[in-house]
N, C-alpha and C. Protein backbone atom coordinates (compact mmCIF):
# COMPACT_ATOMS: atom_id res chain seq x y z
N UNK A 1 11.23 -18.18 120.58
CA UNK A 1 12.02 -19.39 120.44
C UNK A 1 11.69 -20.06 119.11
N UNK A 2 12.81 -20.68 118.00
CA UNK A 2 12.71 -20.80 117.21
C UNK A 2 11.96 -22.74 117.27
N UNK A 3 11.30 -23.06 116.16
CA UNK A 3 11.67 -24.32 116.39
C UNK A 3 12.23 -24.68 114.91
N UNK A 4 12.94 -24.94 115.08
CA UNK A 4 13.77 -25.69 113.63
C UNK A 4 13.41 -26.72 113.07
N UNK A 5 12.90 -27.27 111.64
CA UNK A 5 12.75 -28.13 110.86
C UNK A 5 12.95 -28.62 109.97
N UNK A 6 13.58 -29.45 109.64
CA UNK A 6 14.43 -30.13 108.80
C UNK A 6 13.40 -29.84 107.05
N UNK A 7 13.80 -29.71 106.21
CA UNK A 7 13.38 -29.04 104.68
C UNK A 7 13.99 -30.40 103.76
N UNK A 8 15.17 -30.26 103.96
CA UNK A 8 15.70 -31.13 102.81
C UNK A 8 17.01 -31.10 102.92
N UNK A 9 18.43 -32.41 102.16
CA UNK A 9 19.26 -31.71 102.10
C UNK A 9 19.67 -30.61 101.57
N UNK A 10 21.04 -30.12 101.68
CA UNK A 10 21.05 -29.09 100.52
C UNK A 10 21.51 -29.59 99.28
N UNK A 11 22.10 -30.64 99.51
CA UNK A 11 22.60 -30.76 97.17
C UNK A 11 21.15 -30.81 96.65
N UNK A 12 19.53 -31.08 97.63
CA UNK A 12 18.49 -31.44 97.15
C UNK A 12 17.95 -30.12 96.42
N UNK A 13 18.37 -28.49 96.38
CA UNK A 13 18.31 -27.29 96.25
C UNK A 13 19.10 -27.32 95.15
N UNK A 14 18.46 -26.94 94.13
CA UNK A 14 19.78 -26.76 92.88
C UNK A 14 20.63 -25.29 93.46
N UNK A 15 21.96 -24.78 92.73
CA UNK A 15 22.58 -23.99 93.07
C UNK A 15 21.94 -22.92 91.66
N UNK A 16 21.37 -21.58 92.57
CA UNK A 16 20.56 -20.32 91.94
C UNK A 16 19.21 -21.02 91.58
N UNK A 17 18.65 -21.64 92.40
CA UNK A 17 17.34 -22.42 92.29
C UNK A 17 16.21 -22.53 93.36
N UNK A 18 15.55 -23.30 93.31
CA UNK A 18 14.32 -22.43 94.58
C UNK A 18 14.01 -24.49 95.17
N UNK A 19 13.22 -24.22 95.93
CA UNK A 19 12.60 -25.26 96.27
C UNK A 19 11.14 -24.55 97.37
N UNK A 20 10.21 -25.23 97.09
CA UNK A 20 8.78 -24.30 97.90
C UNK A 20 8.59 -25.42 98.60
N UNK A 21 8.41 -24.55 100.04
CA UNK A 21 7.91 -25.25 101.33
C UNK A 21 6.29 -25.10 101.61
N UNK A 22 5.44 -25.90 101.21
CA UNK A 22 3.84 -25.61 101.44
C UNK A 22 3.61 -25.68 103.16
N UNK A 23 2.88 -25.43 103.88
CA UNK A 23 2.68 -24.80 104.90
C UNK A 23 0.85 -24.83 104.92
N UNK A 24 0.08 -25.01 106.04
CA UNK A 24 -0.80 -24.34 106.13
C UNK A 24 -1.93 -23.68 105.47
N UNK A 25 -0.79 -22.69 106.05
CA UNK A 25 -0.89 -20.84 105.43
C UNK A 25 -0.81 -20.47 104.29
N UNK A 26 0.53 -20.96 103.60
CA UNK A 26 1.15 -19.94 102.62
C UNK A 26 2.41 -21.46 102.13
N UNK A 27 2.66 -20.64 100.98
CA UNK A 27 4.29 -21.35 100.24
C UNK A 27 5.21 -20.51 100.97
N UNK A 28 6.12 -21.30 101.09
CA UNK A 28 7.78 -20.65 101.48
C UNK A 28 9.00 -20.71 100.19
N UNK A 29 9.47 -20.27 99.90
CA UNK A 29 10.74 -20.32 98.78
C UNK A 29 11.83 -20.28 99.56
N UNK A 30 12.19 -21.40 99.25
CA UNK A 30 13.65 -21.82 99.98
C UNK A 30 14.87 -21.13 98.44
N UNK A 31 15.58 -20.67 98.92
CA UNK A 31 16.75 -20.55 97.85
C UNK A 31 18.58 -20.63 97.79
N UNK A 32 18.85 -21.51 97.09
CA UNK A 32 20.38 -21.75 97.26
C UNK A 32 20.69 -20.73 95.95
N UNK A 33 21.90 -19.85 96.63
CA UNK A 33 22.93 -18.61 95.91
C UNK A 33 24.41 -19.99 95.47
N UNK A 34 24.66 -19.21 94.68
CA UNK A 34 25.96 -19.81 94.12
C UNK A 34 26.71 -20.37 94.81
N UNK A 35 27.05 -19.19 96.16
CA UNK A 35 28.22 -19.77 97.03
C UNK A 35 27.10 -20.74 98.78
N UNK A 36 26.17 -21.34 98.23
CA UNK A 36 25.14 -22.20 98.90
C UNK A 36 24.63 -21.53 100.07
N UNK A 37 24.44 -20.17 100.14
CA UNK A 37 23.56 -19.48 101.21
C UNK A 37 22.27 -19.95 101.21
N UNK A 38 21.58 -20.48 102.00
CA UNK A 38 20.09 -20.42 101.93
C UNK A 38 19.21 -19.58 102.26
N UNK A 39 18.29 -18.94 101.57
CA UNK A 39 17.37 -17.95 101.89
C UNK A 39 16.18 -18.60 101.68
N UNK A 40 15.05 -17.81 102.66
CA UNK A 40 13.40 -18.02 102.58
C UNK A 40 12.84 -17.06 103.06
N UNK A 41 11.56 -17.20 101.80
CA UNK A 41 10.30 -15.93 101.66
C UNK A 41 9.57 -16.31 101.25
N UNK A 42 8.60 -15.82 101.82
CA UNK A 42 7.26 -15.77 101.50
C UNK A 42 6.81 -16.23 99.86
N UNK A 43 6.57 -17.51 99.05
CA UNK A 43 6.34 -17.27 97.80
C UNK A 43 5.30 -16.24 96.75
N UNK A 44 5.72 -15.26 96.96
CA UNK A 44 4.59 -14.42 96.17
C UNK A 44 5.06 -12.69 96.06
N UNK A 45 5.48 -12.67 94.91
CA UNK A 45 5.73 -10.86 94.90
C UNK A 45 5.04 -10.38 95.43
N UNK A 46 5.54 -9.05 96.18
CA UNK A 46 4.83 -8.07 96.58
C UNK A 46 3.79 -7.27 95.43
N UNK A 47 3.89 -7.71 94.30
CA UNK A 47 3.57 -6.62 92.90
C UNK A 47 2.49 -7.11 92.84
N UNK A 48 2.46 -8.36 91.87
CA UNK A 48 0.70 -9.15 91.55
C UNK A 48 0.63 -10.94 91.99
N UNK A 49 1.98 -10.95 92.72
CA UNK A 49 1.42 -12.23 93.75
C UNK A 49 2.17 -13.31 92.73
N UNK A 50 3.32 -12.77 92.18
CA UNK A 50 3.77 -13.91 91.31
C UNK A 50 4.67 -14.88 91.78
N UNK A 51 5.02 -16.21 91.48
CA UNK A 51 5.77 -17.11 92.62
C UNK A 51 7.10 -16.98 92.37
N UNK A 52 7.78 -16.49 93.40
CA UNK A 52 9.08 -15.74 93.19
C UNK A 52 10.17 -17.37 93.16
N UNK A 53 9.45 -18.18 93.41
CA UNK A 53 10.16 -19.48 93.35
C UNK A 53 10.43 -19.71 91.93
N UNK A 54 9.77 -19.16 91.05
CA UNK A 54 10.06 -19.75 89.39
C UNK A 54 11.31 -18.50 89.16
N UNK A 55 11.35 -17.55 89.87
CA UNK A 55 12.50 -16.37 89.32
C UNK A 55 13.87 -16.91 89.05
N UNK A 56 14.43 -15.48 88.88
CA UNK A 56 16.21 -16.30 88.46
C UNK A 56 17.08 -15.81 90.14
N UNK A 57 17.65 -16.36 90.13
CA UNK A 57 18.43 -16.40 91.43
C UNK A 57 19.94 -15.32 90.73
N UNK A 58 20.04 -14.34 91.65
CA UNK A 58 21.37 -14.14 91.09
C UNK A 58 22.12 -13.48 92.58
N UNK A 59 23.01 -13.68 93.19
CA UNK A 59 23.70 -13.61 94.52
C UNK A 59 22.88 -13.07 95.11
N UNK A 60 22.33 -12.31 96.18
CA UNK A 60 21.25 -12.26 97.08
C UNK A 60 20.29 -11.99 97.19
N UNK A 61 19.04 -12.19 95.57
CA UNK A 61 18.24 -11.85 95.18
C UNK A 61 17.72 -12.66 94.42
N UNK A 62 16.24 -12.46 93.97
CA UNK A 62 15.83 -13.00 92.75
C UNK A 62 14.94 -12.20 92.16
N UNK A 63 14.69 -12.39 91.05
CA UNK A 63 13.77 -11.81 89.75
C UNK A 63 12.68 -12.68 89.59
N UNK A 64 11.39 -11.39 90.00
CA UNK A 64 10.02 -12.09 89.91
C UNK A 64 10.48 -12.67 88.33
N UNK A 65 9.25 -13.73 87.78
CA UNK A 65 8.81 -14.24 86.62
C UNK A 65 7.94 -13.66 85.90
N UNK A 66 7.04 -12.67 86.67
CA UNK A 66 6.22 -12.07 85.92
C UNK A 66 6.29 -10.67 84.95
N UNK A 67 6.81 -9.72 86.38
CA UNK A 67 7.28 -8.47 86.17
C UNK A 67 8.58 -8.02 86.18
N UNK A 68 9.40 -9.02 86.46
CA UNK A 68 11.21 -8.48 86.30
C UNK A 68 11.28 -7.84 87.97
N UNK A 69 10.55 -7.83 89.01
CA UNK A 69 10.68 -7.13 90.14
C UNK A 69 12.00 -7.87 90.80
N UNK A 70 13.01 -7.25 91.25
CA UNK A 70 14.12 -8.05 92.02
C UNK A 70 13.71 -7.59 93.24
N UNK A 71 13.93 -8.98 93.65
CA UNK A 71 13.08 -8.90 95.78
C UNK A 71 14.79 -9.16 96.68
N UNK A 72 15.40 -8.56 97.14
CA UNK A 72 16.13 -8.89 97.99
C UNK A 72 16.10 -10.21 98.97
N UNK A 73 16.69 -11.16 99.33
CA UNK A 73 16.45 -11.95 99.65
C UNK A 73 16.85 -12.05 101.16
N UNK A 74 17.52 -10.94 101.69
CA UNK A 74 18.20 -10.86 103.15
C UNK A 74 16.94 -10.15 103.34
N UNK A 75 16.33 -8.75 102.99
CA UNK A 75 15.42 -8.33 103.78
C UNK A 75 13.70 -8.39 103.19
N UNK A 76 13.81 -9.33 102.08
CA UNK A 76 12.79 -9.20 101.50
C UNK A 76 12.56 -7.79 100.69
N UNK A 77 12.88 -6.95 100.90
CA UNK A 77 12.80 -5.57 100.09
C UNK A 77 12.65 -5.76 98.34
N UNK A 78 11.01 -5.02 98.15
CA UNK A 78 11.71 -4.82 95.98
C UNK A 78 12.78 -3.99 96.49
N UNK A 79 13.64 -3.62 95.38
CA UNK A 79 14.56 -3.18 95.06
C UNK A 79 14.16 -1.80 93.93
N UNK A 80 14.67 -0.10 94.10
CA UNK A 80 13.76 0.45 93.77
C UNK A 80 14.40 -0.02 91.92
N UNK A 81 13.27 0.80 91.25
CA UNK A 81 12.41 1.87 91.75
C UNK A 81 11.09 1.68 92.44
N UNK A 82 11.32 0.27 92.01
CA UNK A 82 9.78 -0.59 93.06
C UNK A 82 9.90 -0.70 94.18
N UNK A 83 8.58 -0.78 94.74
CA UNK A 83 8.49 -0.46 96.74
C UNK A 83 7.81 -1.93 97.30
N UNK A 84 8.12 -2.41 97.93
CA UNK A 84 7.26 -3.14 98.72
C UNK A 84 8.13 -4.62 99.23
N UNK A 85 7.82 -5.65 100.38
CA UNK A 85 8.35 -6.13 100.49
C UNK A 85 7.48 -7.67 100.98
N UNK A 86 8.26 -8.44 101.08
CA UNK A 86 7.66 -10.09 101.44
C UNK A 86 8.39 -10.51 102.68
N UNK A 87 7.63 -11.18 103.05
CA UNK A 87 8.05 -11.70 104.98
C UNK A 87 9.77 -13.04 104.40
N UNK A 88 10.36 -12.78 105.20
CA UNK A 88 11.21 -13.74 105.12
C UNK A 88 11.57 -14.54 106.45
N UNK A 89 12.06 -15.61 106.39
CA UNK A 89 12.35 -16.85 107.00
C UNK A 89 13.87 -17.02 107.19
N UNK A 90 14.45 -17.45 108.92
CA UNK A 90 15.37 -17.60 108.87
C UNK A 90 15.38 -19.54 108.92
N UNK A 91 16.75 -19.15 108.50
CA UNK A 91 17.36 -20.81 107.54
C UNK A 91 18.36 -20.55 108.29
N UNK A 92 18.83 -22.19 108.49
CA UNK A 92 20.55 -22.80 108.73
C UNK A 92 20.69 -23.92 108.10
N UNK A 93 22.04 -24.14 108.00
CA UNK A 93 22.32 -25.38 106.88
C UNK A 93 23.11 -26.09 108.48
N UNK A 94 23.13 -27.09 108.71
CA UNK A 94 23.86 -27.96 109.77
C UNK A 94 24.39 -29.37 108.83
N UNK A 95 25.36 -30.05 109.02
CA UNK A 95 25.98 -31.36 108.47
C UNK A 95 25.18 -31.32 107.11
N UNK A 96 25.01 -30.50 106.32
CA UNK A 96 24.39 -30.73 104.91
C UNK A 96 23.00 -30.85 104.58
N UNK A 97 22.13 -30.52 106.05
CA UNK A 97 20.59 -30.43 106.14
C UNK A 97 20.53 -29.07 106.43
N UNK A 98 19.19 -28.71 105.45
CA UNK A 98 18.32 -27.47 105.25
C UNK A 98 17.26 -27.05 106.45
N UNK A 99 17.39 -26.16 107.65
CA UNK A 99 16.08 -26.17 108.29
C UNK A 99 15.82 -24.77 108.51
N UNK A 100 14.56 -25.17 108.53
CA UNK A 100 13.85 -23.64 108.51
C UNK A 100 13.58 -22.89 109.88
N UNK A 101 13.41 -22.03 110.33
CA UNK A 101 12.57 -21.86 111.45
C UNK A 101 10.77 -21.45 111.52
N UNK A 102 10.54 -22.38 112.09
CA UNK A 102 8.95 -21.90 112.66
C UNK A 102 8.60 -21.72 113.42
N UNK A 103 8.28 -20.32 113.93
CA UNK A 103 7.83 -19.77 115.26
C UNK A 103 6.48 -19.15 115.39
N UNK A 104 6.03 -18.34 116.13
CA UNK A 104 4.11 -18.26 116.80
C UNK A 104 4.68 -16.46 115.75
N UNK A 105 5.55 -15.97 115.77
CA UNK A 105 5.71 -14.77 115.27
C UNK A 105 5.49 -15.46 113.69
N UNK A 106 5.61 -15.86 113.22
CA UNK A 106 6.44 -16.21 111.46
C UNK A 106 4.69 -16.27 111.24
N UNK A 107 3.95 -16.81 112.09
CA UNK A 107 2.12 -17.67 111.33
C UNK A 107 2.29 -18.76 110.61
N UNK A 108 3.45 -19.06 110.56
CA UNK A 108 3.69 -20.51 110.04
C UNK A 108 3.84 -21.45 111.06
């Protein structure tokens, strides 16, 4: 069971831009796509741990900052020829608010 939590609005998300959810645990990268999808992952390449929140956003992906790695943003997947992948987070947008889910599975 999910529990849902309110993040932010969304105009508060630039469009192809990130916003990081601190946690605990870990950062989260929230991300608005052009046509205002929201995605979230884990902040940190799979490669050398770089914050995929500073990358460039381009329709369902982004580009580490460090190494050029593009991480898929639906399944977390690099994209080859690089291998490896980052935990992702499901999101809903409701009346113009951003929420995340946090559940006992996620460790968040």
């Amino acid at each position: 069971m999910n529990n849902w939590i309110p993040i932010a609005a969304l105009h508060e998300i630039p469009q192809l831009g990130a916003r990081v959810v601190k946690t605990d645990t870990q950062d989260i990268a929230l991300f608005r796509t052009k046509n205002d999808q929201i995605f979230a992952v884990k902040d940190q390449c799979p490669h050398r741990q770089g914050p995929l929140s500073q990358g460039i956003v381009h329709e369902n992906s982004v580009t580490c900052p460090l190494h050029n790695w593009k991480i898929d943003l639906t399944t977390g997947e690099a994209q080859g020829p690089d291998e490896g992948c980052v935990a992702t987070y499901s999101t809903k947008v409701e009346e113009g608010m951003v929420y995340l889910a946090l559940d006992a599975e996620s460790g968040i």
